[in-house]
N, C-alpha and C. Protein backbone atom coordinates (compact mmCIF):
# COMPACT_ATOMS: atom_id res chain seq x y z
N UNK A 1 0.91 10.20 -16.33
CA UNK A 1 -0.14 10.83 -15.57
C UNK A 1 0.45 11.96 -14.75
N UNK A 2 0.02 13.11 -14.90
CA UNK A 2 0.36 14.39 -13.89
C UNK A 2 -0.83 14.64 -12.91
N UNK A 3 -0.33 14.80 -11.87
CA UNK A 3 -1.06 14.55 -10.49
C UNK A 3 -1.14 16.43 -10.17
N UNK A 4 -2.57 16.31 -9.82
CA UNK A 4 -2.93 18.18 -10.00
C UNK A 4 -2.75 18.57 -8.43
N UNK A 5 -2.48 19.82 -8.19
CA UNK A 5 -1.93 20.08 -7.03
C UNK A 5 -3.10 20.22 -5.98
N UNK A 6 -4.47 20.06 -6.58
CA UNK A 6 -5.38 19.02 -5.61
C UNK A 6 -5.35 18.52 -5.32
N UNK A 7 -4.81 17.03 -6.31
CA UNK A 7 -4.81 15.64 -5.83
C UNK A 7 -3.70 15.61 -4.38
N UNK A 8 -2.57 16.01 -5.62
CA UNK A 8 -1.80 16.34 -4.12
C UNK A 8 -2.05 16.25 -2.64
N UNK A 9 -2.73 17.58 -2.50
CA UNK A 9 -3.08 17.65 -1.09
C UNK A 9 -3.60 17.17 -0.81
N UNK A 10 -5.09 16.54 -1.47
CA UNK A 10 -5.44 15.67 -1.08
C UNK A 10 -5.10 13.93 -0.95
N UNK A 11 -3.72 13.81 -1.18
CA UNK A 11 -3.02 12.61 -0.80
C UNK A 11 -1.92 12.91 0.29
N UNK A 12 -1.90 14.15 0.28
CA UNK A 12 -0.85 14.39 1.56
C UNK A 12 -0.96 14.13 2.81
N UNK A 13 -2.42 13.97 3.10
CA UNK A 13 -2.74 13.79 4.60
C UNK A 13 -2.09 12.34 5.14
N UNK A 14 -2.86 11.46 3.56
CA UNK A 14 -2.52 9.70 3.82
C UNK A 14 -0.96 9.05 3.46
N UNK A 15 -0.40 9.76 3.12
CA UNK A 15 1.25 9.94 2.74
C UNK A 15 1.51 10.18 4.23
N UNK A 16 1.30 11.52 4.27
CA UNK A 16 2.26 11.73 5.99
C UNK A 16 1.67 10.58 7.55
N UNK A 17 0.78 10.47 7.28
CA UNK A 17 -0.09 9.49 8.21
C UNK A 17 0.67 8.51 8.09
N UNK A 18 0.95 7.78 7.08
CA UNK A 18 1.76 6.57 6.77
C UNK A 18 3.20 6.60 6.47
N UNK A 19 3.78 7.82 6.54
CA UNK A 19 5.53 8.14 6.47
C UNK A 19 5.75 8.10 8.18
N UNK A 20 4.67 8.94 9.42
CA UNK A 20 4.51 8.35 10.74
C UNK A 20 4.51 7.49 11.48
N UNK A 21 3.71 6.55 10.61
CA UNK A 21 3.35 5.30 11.30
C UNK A 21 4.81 4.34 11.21
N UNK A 22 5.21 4.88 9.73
CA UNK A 22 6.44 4.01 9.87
C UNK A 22 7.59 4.11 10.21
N UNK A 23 7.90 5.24 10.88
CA UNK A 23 9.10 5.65 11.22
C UNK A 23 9.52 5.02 12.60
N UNK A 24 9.01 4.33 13.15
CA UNK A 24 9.42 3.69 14.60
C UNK A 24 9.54 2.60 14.62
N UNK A 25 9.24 1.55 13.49
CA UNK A 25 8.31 0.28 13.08
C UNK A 25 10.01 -0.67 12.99
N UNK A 26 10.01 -1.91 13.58
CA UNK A 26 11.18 -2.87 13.20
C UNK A 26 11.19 -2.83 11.99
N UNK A 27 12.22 -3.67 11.60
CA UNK A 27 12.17 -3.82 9.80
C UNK A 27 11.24 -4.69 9.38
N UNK A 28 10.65 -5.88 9.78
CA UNK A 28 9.46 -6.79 9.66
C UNK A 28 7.93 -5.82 9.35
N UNK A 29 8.35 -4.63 10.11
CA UNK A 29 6.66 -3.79 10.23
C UNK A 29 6.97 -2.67 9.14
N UNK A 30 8.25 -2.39 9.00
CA UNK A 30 8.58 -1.24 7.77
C UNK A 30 8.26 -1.82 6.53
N UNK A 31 8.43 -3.52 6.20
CA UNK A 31 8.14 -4.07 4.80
C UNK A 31 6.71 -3.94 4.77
N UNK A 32 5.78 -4.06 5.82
CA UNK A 32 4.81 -4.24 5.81
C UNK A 32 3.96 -2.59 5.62
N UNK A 33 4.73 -2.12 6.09
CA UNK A 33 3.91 -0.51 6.08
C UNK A 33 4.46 -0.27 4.78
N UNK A 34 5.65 -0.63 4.22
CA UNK A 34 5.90 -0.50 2.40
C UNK A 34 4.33 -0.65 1.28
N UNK A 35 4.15 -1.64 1.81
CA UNK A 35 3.06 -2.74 1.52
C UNK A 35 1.78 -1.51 1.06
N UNK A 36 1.66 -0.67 2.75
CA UNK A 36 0.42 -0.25 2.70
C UNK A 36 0.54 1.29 2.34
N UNK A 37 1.45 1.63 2.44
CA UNK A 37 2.03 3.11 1.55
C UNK A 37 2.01 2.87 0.10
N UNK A 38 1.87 1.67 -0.76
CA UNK A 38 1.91 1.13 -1.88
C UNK A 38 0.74 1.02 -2.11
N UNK A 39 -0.23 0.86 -1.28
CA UNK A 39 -2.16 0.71 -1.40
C UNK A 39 -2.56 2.16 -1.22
N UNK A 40 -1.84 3.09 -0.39
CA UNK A 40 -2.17 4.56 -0.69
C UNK A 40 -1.84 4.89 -1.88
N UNK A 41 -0.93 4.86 -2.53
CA UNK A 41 -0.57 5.27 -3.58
C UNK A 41 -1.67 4.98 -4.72
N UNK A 42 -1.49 3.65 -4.57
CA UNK A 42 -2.62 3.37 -5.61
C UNK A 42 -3.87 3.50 -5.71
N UNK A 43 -4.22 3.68 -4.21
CA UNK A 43 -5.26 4.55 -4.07
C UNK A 43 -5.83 6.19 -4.61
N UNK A 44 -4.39 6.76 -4.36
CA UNK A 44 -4.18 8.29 -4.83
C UNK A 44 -4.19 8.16 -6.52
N UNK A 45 -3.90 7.25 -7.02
CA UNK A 45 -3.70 6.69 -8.62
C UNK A 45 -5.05 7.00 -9.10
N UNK A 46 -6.02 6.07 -8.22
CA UNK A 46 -7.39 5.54 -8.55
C UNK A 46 -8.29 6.76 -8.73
N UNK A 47 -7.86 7.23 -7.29
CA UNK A 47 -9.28 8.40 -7.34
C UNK A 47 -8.45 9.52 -8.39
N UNK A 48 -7.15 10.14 -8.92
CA UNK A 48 -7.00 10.75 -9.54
C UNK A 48 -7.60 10.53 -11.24
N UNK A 49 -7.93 9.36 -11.44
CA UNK A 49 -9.01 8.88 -12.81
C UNK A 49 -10.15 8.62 -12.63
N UNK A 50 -10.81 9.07 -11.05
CA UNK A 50 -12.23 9.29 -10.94
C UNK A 50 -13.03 7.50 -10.80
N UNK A 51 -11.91 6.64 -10.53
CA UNK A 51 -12.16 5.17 -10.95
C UNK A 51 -12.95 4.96 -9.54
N UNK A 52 -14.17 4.16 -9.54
CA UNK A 52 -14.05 3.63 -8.14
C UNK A 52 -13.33 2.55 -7.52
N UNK A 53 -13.31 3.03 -6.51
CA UNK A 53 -12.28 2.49 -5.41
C UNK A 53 -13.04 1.55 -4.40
N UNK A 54 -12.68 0.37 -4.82
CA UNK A 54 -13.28 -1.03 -3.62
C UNK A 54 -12.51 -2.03 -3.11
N UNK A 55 -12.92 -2.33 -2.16
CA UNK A 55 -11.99 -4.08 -1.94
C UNK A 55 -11.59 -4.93 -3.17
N UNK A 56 -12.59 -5.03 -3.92
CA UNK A 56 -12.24 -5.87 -5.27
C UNK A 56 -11.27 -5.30 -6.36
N UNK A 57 -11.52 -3.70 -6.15
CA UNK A 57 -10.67 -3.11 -7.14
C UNK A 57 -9.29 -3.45 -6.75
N UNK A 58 -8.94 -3.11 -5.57
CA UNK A 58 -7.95 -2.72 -4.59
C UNK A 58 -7.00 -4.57 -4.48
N UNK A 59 -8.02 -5.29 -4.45
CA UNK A 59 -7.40 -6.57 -4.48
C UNK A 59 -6.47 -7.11 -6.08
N UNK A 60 -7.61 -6.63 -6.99
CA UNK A 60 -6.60 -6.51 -8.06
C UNK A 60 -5.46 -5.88 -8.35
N UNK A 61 -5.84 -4.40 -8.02
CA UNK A 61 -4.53 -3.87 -8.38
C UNK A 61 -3.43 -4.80 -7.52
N UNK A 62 -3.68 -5.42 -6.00
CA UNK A 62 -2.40 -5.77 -5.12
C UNK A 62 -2.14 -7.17 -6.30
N UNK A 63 -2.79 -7.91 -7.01
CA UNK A 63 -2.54 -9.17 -7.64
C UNK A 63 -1.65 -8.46 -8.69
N UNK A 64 -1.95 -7.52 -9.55
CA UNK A 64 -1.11 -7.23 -10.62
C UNK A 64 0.53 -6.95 -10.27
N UNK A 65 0.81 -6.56 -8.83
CA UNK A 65 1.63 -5.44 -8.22
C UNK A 65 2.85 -5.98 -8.24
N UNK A 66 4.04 -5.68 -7.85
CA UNK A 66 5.00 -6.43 -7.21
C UNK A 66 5.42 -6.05 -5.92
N UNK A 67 4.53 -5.67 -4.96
CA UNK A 67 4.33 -5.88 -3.95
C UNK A 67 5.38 -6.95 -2.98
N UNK A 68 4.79 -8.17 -3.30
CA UNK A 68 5.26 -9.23 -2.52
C UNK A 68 7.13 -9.37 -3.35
N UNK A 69 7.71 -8.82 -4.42
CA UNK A 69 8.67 -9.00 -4.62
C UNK A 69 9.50 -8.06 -4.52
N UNK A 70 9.02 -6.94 -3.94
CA UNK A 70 9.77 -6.25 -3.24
C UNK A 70 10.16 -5.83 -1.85
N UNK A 71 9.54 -7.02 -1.13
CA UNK A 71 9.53 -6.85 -0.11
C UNK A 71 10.23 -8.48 0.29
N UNK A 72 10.57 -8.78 1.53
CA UNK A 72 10.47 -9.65 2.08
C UNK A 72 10.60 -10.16 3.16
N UNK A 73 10.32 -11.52 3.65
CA UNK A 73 9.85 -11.88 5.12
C UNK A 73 10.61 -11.87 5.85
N UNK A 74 11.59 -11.51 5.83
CA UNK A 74 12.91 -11.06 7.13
C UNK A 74 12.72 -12.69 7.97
N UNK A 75 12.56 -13.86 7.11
CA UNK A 75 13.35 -14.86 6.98
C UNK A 75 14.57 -14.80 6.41
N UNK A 76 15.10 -15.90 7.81
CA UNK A 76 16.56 -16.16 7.23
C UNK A 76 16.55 -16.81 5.83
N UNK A 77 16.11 -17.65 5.49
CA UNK A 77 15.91 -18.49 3.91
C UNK A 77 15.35 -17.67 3.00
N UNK A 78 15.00 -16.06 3.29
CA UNK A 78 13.94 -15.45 2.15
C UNK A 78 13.01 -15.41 1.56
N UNK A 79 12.37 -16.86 1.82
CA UNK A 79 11.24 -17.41 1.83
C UNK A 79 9.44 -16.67 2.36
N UNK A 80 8.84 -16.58 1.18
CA UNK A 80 7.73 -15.84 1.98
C UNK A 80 6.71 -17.14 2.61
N UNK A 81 6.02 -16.72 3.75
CA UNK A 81 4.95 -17.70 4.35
C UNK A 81 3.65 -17.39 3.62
N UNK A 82 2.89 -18.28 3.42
CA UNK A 82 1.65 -17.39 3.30
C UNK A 82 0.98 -16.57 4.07
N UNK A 83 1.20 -16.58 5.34
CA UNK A 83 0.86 -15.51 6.42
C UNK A 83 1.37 -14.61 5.49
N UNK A 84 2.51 -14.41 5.63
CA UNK A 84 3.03 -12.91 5.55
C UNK A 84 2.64 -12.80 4.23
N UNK A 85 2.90 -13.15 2.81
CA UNK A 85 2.08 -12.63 1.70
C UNK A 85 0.18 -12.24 1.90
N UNK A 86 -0.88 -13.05 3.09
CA UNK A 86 -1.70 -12.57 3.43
C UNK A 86 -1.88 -11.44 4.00
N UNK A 87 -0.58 -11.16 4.94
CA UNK A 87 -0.34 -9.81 5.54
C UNK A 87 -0.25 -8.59 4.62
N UNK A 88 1.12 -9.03 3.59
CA UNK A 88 0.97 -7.77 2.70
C UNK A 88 0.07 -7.41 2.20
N UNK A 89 -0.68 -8.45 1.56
CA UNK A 89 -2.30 -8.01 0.75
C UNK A 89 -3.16 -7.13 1.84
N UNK A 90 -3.25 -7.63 2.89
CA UNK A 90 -4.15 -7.30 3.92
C UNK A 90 -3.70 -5.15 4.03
N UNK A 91 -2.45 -5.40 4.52
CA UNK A 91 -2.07 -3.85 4.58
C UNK A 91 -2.07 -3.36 3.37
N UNK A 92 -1.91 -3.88 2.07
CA UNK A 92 -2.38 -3.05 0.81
C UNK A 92 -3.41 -2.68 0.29
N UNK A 93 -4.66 -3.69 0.73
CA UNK A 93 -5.65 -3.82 0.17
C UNK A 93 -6.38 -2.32 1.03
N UNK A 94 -6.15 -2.76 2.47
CA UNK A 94 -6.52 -1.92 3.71
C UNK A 94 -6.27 -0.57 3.24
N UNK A 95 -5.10 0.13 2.93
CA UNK A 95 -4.80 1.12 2.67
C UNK A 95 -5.51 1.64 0.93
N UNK A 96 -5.53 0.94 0.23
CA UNK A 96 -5.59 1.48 -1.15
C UNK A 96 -7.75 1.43 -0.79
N UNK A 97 -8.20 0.73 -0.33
CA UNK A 97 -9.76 0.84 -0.61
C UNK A 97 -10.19 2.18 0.79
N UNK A 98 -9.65 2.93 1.56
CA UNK A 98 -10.09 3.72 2.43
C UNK A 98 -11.25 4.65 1.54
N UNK A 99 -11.87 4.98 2.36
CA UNK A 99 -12.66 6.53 1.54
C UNK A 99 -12.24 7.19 1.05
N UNK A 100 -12.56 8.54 0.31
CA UNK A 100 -11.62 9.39 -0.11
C UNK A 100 -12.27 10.50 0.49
């Protein structure tokens, strides 16, 4: 897929918004803003094939993802909680269904 220098800009706003947010963030809030920079993206994915974009869509794509295995709970054991896999979904889902 080649991304047109529309789309672009029009993903640049929610890219830099979210390269911001995470630049101050502990490492616990950086996996998590990974999470939701990963729901922009796929957001920017979505609307570049004109697909609509919903909670349900957005929940799938986070089920297909590897999301949760690239990240993790900054447990000592490595172990994810279900909190925190609820969390990631939550900041992915959050980010990838916004308006466009």
């Amino acid at each position: 897929m080649m991304v047109t220098p529309t789309g672009f800009l029009l993903a640049l706003p929610v890219l830099v918004v979210g390269l911001a947010a995470c630049s101050g963030a502990c490492y616990e809030e950086m996996l998590l803003c990974k999470a939701a920079t990963r729901g922009a993206e796929t957001h920017t994915f979505l609307n570049a094939q004109e697909a609509t974009i919903d909670k349900t869509r957005c929940t799938r794509a986070y089920d297909g993802s590897d999301v949760i295995s690239q990240t993790s709970s900054g447990r000592s054991d490595g172990r994810r909680s279900p909190e925190w896999i609820g969390q990631a979904a939550e900041f992915f889902v959050g980010s990838c269904a916004l308006p466009s």
